[in-house]
Protein backbone atom coordinates (compact mmCIF):
# COMPACT_ATOMS: atom_id res chain seq x y z
CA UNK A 1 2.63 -1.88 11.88
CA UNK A 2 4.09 -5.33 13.38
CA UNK A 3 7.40 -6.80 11.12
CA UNK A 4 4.87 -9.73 10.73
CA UNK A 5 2.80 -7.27 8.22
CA UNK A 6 4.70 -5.97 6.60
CA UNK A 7 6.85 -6.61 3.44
CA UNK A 8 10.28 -6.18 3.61
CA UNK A 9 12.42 -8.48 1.45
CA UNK A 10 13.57 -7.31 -2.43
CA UNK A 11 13.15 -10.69 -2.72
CA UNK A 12 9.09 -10.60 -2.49
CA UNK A 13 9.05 -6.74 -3.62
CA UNK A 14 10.21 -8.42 -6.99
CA UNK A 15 7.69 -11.42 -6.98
CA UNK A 16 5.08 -8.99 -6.53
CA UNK A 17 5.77 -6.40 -9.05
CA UNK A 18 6.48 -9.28 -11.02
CA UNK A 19 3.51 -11.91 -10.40
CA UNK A 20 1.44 -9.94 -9.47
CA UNK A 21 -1.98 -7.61 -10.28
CA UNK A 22 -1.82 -3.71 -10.06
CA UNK A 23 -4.65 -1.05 -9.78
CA UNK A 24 -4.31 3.00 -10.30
CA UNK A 25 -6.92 5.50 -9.13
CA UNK A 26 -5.59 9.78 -9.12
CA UNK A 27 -3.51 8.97 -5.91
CA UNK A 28 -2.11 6.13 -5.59
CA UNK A 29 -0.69 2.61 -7.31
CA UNK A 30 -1.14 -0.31 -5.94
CA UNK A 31 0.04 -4.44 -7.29
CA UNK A 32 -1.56 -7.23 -4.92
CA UNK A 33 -0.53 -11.21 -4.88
CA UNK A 34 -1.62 -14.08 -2.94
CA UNK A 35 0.47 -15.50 -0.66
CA UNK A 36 0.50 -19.08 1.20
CA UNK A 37 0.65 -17.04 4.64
CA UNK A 38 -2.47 -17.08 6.82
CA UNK A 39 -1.74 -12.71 7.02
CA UNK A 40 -1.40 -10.30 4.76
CA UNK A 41 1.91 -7.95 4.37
CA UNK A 42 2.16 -4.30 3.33
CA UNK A 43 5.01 -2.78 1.82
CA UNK A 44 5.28 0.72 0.30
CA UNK A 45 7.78 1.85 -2.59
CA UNK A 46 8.20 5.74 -3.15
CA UNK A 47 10.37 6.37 -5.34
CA UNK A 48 13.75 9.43 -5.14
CA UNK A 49 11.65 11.52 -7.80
CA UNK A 50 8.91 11.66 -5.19
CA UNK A 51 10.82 14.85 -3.59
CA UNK A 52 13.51 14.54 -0.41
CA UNK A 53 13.91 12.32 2.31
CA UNK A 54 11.06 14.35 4.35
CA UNK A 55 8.73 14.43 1.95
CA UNK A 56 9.02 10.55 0.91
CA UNK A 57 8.88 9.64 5.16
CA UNK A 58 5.74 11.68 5.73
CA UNK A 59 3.76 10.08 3.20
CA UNK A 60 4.73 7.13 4.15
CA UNK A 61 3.76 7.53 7.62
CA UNK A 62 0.49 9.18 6.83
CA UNK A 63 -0.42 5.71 4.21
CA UNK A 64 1.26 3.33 6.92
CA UNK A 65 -1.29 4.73 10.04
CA UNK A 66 -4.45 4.42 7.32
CA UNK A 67 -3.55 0.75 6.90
CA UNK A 68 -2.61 0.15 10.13
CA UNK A 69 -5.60 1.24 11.38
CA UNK A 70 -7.83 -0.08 9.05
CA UNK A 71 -5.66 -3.83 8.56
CA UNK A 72 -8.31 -5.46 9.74
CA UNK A 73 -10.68 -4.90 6.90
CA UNK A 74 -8.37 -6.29 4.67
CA UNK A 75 -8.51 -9.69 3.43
CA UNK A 76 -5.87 -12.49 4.78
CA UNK A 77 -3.65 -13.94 2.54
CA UNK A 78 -2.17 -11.03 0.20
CA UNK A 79 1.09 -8.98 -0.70
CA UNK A 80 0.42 -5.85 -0.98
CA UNK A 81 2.66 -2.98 -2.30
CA UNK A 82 1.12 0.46 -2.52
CA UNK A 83 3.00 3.32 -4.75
CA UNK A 84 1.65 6.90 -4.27
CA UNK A 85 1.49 9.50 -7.06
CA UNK A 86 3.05 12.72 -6.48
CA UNK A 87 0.12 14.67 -5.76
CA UNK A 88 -0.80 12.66 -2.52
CA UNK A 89 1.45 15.56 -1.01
CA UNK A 90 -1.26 18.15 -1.36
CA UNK A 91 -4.10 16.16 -0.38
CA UNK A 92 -5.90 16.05 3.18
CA UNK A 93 -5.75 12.95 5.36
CA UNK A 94 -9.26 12.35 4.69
CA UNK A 95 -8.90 12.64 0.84
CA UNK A 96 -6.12 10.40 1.52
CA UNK A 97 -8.05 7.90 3.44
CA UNK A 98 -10.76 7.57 1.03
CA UNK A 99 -8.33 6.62 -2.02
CA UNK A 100 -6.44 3.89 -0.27
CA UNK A 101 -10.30 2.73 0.18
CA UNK A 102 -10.86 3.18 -3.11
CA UNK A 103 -8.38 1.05 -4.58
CA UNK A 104 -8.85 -1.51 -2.33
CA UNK A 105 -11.71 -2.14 -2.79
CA UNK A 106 -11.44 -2.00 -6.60
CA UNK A 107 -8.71 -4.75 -6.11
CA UNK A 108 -11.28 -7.10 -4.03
CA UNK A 109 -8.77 -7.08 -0.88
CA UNK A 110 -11.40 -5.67 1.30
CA UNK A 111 -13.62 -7.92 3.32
CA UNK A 112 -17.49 -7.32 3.29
């Protein structure tokens, strides 16, 4: 995903967590906040008792290519800030796939 997309800052991590609304499904967290920007940025927060260094990477990978693939579906004008639950490990890319669906679309940051 492009720098552009994607949130990076403690600064706006904070205002998000902060400001912001959050949804849970099984899988996966996620806290969402309008921005002023005419884009919407992505940032992803797993935390140490996730497992090691490998583990915490590889999810994030497999969650980064889902959005990245599917950014365009999502609405303009959002932070986003997705936290997976510990059991995203075990589960397929597909199963995967349709739980970052899920929750956005029970968050309204989906278009259509």
């Amino acid at each position: 995903m492009e720098k552009e997309y994607r949130l990076r800052s403690n600064k706006d991590f904070k205002t998000v967590y902060n400001k912001g609304k959050s949804y849970w499904n099984r899988n996966l967290g996620i806290y969402v906040l309008k921005n002023n920007l005419q884009r919407s940025r992505i940032g992803f927060s797993i935390t140490k008792k996730f497992g090691n260094s490998v583990t915490r990477n590889r999810t994030r990978r497999r969650i980064s290519e889902i959005c990245r693939q599917n950014f365009n579906n999502i609405r303009e004008g959002y932070d986003i800030i997705i936290i997976p639950r510990k059991n995203v490990i075990d589960i397929t890319h597909t199963q995967l796939k349709g739980s970052i669906f899920h929750i956005f679309k029970i968050s309204r940051i989906l278009k259509g």
